[in-house]
Protein backbone atom coordinates (compact mmCIF):
# COMPACT_ATOMS: atom_id res chain seq x y z
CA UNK A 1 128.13 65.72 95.28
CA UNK A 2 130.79 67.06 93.10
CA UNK A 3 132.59 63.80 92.21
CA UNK A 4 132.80 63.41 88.47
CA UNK A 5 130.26 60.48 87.27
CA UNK A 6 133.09 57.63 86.22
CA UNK A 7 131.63 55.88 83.22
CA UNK A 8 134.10 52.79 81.93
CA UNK A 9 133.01 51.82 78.61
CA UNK A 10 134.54 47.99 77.18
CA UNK A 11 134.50 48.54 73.18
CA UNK A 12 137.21 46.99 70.53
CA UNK A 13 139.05 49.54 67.65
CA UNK A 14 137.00 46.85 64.76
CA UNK A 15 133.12 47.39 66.55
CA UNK A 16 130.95 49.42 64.18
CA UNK A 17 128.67 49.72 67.30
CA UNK A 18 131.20 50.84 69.42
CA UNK A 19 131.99 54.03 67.32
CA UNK A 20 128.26 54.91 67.00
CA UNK A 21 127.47 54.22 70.50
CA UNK A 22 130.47 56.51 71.67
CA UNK A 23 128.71 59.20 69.56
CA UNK A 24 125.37 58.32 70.99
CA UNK A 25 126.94 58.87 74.63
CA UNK A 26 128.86 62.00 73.43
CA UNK A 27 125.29 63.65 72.78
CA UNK A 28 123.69 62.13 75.68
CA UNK A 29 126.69 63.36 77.74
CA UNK A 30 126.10 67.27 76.14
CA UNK A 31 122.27 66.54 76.45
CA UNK A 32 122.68 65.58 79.96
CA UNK A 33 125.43 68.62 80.87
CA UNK A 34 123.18 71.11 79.67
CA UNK A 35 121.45 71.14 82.85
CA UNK A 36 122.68 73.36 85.38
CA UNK A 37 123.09 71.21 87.91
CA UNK A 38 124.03 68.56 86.01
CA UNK A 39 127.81 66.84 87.61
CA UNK A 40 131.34 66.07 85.45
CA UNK A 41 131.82 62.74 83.27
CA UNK A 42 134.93 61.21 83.62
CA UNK A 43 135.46 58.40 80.89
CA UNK A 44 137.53 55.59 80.70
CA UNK A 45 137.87 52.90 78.14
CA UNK A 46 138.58 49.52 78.63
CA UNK A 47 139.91 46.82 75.98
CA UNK A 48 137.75 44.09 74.48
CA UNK A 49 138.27 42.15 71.51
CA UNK A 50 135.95 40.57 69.32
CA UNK A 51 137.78 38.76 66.81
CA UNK A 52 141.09 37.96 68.65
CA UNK A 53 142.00 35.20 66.07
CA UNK A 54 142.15 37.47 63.28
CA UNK A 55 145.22 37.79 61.65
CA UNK A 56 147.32 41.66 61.43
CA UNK A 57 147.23 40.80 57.86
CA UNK A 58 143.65 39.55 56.96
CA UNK A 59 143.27 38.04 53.14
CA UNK A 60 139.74 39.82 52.24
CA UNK A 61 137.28 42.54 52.50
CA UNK A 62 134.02 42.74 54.67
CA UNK A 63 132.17 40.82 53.21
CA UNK A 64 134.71 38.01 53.18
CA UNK A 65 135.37 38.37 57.07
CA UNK A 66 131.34 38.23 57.79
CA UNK A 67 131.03 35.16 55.54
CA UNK A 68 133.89 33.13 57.51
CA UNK A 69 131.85 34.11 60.80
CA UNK A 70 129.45 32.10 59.19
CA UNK A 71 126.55 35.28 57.94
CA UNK A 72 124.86 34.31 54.75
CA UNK A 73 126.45 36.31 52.25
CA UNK A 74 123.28 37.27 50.43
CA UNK A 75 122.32 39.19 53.73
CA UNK A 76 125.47 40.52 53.98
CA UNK A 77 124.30 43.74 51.87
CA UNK A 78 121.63 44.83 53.37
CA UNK A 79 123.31 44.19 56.63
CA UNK A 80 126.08 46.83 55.77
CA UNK A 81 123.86 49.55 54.53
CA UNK A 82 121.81 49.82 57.64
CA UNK A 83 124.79 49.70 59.80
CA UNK A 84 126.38 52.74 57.47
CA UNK A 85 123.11 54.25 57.46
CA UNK A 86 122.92 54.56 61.33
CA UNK A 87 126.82 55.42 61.47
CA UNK A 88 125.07 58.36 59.11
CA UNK A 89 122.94 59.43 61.19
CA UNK A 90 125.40 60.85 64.29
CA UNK A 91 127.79 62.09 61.45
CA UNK A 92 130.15 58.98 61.10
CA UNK A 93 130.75 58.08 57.11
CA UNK A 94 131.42 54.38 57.14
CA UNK A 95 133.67 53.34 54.50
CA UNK A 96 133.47 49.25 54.12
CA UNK A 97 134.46 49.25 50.65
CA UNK A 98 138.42 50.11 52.10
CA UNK A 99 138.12 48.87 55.36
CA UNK A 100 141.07 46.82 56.90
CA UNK A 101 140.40 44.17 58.88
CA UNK A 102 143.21 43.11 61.19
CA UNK A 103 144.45 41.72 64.78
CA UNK A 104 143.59 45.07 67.45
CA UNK A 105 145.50 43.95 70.22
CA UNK A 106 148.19 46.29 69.48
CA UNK A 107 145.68 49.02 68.70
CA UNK A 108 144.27 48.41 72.44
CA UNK A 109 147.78 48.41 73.74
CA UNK A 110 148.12 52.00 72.16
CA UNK A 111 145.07 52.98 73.87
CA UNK A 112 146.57 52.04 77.21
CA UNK A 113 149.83 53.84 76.02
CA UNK A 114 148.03 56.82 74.93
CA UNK A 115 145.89 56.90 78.80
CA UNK A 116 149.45 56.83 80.20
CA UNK A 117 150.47 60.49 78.79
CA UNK A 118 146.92 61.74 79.03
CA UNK A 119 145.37 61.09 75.56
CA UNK A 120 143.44 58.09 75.51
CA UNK A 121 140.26 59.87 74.34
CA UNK A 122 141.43 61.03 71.46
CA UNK A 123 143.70 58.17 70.48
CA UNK A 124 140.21 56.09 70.61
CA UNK A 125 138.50 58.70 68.73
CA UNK A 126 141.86 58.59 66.01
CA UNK A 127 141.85 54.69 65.36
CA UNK A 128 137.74 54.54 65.69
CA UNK A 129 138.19 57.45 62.46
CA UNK A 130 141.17 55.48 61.18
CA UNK A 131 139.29 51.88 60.90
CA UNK A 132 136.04 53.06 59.85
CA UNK A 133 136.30 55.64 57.60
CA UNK A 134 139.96 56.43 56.66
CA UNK A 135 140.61 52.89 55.08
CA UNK A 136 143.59 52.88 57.52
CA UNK A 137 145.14 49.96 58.89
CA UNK A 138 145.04 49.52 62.23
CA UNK A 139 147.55 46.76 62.97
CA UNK A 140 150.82 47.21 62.17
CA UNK A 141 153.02 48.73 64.54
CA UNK A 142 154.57 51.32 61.77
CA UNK A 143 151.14 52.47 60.90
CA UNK A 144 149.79 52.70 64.79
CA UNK A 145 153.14 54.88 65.31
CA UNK A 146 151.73 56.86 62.33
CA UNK A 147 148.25 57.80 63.87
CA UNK A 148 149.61 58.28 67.39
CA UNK A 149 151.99 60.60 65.80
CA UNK A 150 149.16 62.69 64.42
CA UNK A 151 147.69 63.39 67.96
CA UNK A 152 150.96 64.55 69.06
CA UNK A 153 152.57 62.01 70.33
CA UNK A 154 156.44 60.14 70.59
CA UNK A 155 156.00 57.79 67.72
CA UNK A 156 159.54 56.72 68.17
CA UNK A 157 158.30 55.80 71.79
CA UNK A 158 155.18 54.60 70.60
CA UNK A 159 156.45 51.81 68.38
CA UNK A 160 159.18 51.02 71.32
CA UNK A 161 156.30 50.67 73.44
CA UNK A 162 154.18 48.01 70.46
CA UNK A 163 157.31 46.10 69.89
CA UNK A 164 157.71 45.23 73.58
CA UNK A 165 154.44 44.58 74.54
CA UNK A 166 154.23 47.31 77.16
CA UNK A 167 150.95 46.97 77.67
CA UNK A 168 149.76 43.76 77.00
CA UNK A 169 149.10 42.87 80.43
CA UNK A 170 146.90 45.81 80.69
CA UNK A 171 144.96 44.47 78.00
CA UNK A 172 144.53 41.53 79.04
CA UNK A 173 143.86 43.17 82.95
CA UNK A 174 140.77 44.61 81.03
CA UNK A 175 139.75 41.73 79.32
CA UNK A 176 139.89 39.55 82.54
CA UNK A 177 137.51 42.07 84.24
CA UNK A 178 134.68 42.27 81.33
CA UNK A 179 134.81 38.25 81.51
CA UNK A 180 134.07 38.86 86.09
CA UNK A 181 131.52 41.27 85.07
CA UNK A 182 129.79 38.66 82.39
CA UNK A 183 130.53 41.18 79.55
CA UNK A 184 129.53 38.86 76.51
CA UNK A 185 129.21 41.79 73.86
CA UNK A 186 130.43 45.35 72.85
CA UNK A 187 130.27 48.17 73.68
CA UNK A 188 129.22 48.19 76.97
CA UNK A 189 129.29 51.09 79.27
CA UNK A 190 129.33 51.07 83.46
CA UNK A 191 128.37 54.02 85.19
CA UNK A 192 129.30 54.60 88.89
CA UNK A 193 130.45 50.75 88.99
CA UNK A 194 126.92 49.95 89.57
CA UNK A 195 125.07 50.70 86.74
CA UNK A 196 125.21 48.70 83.12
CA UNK A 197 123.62 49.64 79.87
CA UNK A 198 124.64 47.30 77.17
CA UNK A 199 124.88 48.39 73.40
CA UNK A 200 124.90 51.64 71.62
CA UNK A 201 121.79 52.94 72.80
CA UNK A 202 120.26 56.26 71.97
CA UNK A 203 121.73 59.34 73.47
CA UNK A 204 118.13 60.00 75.54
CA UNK A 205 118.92 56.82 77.35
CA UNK A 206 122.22 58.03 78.07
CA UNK A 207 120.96 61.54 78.88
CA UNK A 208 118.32 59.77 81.54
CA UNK A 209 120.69 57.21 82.85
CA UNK A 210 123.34 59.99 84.02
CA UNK A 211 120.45 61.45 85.75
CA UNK A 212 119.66 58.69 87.73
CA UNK A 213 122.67 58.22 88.32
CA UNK A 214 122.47 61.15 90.14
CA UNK A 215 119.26 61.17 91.72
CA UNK A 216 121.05 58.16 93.32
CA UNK A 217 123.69 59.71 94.66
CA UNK A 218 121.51 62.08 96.35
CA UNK A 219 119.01 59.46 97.76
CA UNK A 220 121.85 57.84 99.84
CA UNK A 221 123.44 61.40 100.59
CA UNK A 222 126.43 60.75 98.54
């Protein structure tokens, strides 16, 4: 009864959703841990991309990348203020006016790199920060070495690790699975390897889905 619940979450570095729905579990997590009894979380992310034709250097701002994926510009606005407002309200300050768009693969590959010396959680947490509110860019191989670096670790190795596409297959391992599991959209979080909640739902639902998750576990003795 003391296994850790495993919860594998598929989310891309460039999904506004994923960063507020990894805040939303955070506080469902410490909502659902402040019971006593209440077991570990392990989590592990997964790689998914959204956009894997864009370019590392993309010609444009927001508004131009949402217009080529064919959103009417004129709702384009109001579209980006609600999004910014919900980032606002679990603490995340969205900044779309310096936002870089780019080609993540190579951020996902640092993810895998970073889950390899036992800091994938914060490297996700670093280039989540870095997209969405830094203005950083997110692409290039120099500038992944850079925010690596900043969590403490090899950048030298790092970019070694980029340039020879150490990781790619792991990547790609990822993306093969969300397509056997039907994963159409981002983020989307398993629980157990039985249980899927799709989206960045509030942190109640993650609060009562870890419990039931549990419950579970006792109802067939596990």
């Amino acid at each position: 009864m003391t296994e850790p619940i495993k919860i594998d979450i598929w989310s891309d570095v460039a999904c506004p959703w994923c960063y507020i729905g990894k805040r939303k579990l955070e506080n469902g997590i410490e909502a659902y841990s402040s019971d006593g009894e209440a077991l570990p979380v392990e989590i592990e992310y997964h790689s998914y991309e959204l956009s894997p034709e864009t370019p590392v250097d993309f010609e444009g701002d927001e508004y131009d990348f949402l217009a080529a994926k064919g959103y009417p510009r004129e709702q384009l606005e109001g579209m980006l203020t609600r999004v910014t407002s919900i980032a606002s309200d679990v603490g995340l300050d969205y900044d779309y006016d310096h936002l870089k768009h780019t080609n993540t693969v190579k951020a996902h590959q640092l993810i895998h790199y970073a889950k390899a010396h036992g800091r994938q959680l914060d490297m996700k947490e670093r280039l989540l920060k870095a997209y969405f509110v830094d203005g950083r860019h997110v692409g290039h191989v120099s500038d992944l070495g850079d925010l690596a670096a900043e969590i403490g670790l090899d950048r030298d190795d790092v970019i070694r690790a980029l340039e020879a596409d150490e990781y790619l297959a792991d990547v790609r391992a990822d993306q093969a699975e969300a397509q056997r599991l039907g994963i159409q959209g981002v983020p989307f979080f398993v629980l157990d390897g039985k249980y899927g909640v799709s989206g960045a739902q509030d942190a109640a639902v993650f609060a009562d889905v870890l419990r039931q998750v549990q419950a579970s576990r006792v109802e067939v003795g596990a």
